[in-house]
N, C-alpha and C. Protein backbone atom coordinates (compact mmCIF):
# COMPACT_ATOMS: atom_id res chain seq x y z
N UNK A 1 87.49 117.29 119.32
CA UNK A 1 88.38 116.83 118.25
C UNK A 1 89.81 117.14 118.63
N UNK A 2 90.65 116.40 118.50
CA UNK A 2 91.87 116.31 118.61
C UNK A 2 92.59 117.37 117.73
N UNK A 3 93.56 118.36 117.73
CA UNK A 3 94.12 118.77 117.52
C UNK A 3 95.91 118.90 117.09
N UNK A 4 96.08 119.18 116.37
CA UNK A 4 97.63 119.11 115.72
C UNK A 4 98.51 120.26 116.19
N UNK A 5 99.21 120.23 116.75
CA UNK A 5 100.38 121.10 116.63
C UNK A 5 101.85 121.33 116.28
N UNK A 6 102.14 121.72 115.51
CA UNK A 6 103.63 121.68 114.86
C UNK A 6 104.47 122.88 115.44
N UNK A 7 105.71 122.16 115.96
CA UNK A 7 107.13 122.45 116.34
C UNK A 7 107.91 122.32 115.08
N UNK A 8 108.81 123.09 114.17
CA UNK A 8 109.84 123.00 112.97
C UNK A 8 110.80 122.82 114.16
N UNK A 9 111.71 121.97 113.93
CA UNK A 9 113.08 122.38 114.10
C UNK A 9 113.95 122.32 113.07
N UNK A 10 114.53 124.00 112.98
CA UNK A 10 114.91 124.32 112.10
C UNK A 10 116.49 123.99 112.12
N UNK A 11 117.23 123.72 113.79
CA UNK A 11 118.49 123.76 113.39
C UNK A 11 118.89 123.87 115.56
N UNK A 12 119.84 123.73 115.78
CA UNK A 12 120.25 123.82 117.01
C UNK A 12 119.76 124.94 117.48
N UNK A 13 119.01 125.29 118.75
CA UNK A 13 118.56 126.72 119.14
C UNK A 13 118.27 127.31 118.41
N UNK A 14 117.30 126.92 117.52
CA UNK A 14 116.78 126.94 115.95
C UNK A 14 115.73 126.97 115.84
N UNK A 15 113.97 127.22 116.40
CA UNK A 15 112.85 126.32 116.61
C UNK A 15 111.48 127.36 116.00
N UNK A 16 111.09 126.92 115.27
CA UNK A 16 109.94 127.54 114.73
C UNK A 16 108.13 126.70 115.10
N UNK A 17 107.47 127.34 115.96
CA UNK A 17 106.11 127.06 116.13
C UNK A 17 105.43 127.61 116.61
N UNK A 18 103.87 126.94 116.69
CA UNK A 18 102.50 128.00 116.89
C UNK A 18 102.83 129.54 117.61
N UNK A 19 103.65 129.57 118.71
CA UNK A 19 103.66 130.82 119.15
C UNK A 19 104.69 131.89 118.42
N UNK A 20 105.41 131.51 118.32
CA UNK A 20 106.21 132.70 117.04
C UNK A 20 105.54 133.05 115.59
N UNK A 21 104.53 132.11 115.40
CA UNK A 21 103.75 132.73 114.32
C UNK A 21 102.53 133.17 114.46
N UNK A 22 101.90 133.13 116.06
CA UNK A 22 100.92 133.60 116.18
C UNK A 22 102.01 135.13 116.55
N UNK A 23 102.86 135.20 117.47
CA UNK A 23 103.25 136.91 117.47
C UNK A 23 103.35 137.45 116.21
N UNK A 24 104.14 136.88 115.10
CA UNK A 24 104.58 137.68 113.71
C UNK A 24 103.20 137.96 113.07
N UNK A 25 101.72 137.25 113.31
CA UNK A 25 100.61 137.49 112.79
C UNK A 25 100.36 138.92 113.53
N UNK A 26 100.52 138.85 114.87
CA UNK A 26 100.15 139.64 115.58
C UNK A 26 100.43 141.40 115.67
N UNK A 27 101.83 140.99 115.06
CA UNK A 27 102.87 142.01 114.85
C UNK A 27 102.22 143.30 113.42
N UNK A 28 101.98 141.60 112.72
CA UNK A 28 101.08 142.22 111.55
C UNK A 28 100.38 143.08 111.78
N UNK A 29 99.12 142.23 112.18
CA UNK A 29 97.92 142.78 112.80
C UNK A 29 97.84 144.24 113.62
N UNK A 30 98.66 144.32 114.73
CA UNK A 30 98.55 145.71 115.03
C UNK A 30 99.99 146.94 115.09
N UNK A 31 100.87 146.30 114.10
CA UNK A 31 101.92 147.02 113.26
C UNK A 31 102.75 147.81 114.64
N UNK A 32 102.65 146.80 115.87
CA UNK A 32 104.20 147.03 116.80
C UNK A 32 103.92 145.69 117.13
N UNK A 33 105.74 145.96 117.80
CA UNK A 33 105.95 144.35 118.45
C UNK A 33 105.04 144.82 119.72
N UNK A 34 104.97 146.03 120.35
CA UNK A 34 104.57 146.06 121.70
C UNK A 34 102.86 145.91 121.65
N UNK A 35 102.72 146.17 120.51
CA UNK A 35 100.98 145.46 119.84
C UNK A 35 100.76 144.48 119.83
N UNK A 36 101.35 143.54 118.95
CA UNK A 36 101.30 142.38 119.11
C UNK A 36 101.56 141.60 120.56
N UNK A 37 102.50 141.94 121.20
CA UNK A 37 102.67 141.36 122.46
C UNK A 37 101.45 141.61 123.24
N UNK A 38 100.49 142.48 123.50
CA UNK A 38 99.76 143.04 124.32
C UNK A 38 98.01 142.51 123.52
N UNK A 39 97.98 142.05 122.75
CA UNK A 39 97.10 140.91 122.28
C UNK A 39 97.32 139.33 122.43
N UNK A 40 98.48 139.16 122.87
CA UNK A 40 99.08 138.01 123.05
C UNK A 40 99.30 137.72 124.81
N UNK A 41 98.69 138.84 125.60
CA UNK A 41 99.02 138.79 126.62
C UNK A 41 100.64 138.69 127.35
N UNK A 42 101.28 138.75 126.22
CA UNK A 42 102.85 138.87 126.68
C UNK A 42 103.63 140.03 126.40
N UNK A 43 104.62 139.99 127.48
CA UNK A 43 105.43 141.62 128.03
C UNK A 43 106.21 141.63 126.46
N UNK A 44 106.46 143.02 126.51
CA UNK A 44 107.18 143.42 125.12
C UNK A 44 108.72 142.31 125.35
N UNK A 45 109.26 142.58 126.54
CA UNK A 45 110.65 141.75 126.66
C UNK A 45 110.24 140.79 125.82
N UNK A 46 109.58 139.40 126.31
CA UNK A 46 109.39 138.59 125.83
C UNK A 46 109.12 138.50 124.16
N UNK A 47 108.63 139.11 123.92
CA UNK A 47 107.78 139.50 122.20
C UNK A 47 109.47 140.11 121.39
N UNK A 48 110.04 140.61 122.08
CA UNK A 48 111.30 141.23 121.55
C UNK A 48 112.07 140.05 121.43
N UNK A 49 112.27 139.35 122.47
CA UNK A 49 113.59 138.56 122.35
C UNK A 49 113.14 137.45 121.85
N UNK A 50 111.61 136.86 121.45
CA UNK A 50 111.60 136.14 120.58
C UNK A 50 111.61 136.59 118.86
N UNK A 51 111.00 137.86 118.67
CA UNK A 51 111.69 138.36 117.38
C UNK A 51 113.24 138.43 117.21
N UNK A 52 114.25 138.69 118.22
CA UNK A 52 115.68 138.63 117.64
C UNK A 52 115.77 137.35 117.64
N UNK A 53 115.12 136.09 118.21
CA UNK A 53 115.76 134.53 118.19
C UNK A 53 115.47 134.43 116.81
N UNK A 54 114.32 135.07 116.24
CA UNK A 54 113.91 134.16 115.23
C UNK A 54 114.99 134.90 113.89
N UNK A 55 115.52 136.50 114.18
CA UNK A 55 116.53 137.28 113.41
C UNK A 55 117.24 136.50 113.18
N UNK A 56 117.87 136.13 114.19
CA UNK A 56 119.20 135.20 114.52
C UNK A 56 119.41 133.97 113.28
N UNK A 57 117.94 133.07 113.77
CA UNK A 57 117.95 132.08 113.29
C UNK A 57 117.66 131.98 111.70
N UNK A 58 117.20 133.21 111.24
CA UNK A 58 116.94 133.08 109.65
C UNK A 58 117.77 133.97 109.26
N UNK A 59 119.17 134.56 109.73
CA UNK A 59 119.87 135.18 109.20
C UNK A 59 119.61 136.67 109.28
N UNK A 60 118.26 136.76 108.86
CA UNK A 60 117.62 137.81 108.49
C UNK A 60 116.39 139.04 109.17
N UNK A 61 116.13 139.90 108.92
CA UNK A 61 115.07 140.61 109.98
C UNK A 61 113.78 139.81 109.49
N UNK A 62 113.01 139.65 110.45
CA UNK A 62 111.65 138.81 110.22
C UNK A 62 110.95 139.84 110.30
N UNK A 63 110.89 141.05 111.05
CA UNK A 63 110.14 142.32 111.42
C UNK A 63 111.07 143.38 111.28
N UNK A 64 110.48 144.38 110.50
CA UNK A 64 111.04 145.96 110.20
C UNK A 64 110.66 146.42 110.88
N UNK A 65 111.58 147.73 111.75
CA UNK A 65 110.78 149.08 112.49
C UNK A 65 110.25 149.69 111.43
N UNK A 66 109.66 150.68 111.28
CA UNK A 66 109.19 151.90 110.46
C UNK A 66 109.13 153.17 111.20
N UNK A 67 109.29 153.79 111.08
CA UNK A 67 110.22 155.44 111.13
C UNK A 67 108.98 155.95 111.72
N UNK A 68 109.40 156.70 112.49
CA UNK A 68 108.46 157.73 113.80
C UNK A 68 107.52 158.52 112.65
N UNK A 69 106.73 159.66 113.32
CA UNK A 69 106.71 160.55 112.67
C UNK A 69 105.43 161.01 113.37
N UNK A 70 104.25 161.52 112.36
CA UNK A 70 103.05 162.18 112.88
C UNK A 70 102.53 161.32 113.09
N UNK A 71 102.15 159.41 113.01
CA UNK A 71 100.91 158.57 113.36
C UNK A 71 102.31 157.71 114.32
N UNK A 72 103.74 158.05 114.41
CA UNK A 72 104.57 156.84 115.49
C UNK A 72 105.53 155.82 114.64
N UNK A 73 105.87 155.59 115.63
CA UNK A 73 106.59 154.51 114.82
C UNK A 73 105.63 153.20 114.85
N UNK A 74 106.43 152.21 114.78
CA UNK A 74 106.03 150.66 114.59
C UNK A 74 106.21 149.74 114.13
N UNK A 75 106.03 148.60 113.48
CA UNK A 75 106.81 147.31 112.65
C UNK A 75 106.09 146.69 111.83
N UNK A 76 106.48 146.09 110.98
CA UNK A 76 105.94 144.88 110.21
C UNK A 76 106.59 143.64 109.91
N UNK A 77 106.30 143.46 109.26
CA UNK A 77 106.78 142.24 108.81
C UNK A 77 107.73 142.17 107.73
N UNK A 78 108.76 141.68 107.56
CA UNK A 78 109.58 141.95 106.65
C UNK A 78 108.70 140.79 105.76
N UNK A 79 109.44 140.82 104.23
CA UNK A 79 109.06 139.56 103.32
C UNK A 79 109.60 138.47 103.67
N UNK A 80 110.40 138.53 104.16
CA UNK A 80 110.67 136.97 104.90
C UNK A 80 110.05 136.61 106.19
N UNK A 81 109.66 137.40 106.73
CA UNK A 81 108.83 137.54 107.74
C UNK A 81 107.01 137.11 107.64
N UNK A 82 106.91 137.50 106.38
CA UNK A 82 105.48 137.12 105.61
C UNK A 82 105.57 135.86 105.06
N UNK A 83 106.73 135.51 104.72
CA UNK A 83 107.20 134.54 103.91
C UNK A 83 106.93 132.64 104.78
N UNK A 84 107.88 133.51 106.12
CA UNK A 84 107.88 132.11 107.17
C UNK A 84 106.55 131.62 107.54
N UNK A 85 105.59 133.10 107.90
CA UNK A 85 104.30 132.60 108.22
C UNK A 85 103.34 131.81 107.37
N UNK A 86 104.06 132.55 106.22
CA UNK A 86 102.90 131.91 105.16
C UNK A 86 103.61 130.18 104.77
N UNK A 87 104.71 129.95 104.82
CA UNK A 87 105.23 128.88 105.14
C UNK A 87 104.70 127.87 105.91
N UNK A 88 104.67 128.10 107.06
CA UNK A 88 104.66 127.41 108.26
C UNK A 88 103.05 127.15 108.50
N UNK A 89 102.12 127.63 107.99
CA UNK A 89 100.87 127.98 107.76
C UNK A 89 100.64 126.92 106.56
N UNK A 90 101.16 126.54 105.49
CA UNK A 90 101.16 125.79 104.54
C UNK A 90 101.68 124.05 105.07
N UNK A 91 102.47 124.17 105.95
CA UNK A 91 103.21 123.18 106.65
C UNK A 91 101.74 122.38 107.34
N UNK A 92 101.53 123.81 108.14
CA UNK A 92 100.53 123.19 109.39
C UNK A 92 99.11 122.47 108.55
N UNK A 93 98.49 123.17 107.49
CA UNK A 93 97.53 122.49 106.81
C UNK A 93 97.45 121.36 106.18
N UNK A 94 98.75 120.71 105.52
CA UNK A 94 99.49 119.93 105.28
C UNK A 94 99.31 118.70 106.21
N UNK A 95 99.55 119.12 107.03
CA UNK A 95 99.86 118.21 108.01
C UNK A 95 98.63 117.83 108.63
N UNK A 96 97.29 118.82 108.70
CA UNK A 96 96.55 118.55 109.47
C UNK A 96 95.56 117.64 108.17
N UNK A 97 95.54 118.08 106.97
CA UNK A 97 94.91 117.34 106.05
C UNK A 97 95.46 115.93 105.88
N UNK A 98 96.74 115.34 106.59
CA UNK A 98 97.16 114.16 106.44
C UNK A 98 96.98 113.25 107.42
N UNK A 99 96.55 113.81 108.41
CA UNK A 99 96.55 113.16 109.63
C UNK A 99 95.24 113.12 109.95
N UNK A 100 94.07 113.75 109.76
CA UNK A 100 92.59 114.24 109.56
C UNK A 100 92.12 112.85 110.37
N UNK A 101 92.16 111.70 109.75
CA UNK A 101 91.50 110.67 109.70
C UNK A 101 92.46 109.89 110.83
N UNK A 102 93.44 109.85 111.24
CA UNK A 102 93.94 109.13 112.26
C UNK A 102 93.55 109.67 113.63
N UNK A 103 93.77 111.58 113.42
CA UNK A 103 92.94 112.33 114.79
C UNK A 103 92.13 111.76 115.44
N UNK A 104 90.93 111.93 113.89
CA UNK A 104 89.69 111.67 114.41
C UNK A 104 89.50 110.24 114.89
N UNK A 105 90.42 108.95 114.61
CA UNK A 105 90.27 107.69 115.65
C UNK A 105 91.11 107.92 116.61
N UNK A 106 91.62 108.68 117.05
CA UNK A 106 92.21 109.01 118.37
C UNK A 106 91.04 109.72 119.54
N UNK A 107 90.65 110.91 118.86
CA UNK A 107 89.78 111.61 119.75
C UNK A 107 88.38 110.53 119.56
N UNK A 108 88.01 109.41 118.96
CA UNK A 108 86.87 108.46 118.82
C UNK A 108 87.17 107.43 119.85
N UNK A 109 88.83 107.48 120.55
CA UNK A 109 88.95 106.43 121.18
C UNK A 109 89.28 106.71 122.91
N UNK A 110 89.52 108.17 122.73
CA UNK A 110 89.45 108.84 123.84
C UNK A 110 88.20 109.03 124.85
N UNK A 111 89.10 108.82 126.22
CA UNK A 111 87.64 108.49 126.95
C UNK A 111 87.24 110.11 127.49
N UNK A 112 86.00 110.68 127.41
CA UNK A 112 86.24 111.81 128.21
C UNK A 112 85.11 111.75 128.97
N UNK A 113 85.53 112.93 130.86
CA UNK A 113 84.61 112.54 131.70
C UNK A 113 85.29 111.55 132.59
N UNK A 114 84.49 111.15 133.53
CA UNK A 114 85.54 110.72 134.78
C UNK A 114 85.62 109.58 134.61
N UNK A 115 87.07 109.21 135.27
CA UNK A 115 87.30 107.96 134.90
C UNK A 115 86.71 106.51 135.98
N UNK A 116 86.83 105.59 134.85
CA UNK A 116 85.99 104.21 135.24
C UNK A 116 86.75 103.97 136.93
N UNK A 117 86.02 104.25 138.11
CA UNK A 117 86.30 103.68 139.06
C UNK A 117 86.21 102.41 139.75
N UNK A 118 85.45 101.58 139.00
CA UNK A 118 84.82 100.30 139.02
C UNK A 118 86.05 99.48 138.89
N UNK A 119 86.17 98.39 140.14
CA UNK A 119 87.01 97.21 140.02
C UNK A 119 86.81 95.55 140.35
């Protein structure tokens, strides 16, 4: 079955999709960026400097540190940070419930397996 994927563009060097909301899930999920990156198979650099693009771009922190102590530090998600995912997550269902039926005559018309060599 054919599959959907959504790119937002939010604005010039502006861009919101699948992989910035699979890290901020991720971020969730194991409460560091260097957690999330390392379930994601990607270096903290990377996982970092796409959390400040996305700072940048919403004005705002998308992910909080949280303060060292006896269990460490680590991050979450700010509410706008919960906010985008749960957004963009609403977007993507949206979209995939509208398109459902055109997919599926796409991937019905798709050939798969090797192609016709016959001439």
């Amino acid at each position: 079955m054919a599959r959907l994927s959504i790119r937002i563009d939010l604005g010039p060097d502006h861009r919101l999709g699948p992989g910035k909301v699979r890290l901020l899930e991720a971020i969730a999920e194991h409460g560091s960026i260097s957690g999330g990156a390392r379930a994601l198979g990607m270096s903290y650099r990377r996982a970092w400097m796409l959390v400040e693009a996305m700072n940048r771009g919403f004005g705002a922190a998308v992910v909080e540190s949280q303060a060292g102590g006896r269990a460490g530090g680590g991050a979450r998600l700010s509410d706008l940070g919960t906010e985008i995912v749960a957004a963009y997550r609403a977007v993507e269902q949206a979209a995939e419930d509208a398109t459902a039926a055109a997919l599926h005559r796409l991937t019905a018309a798709c050939r798969v397996g090797p192609a016709n060599t016959e001439t």
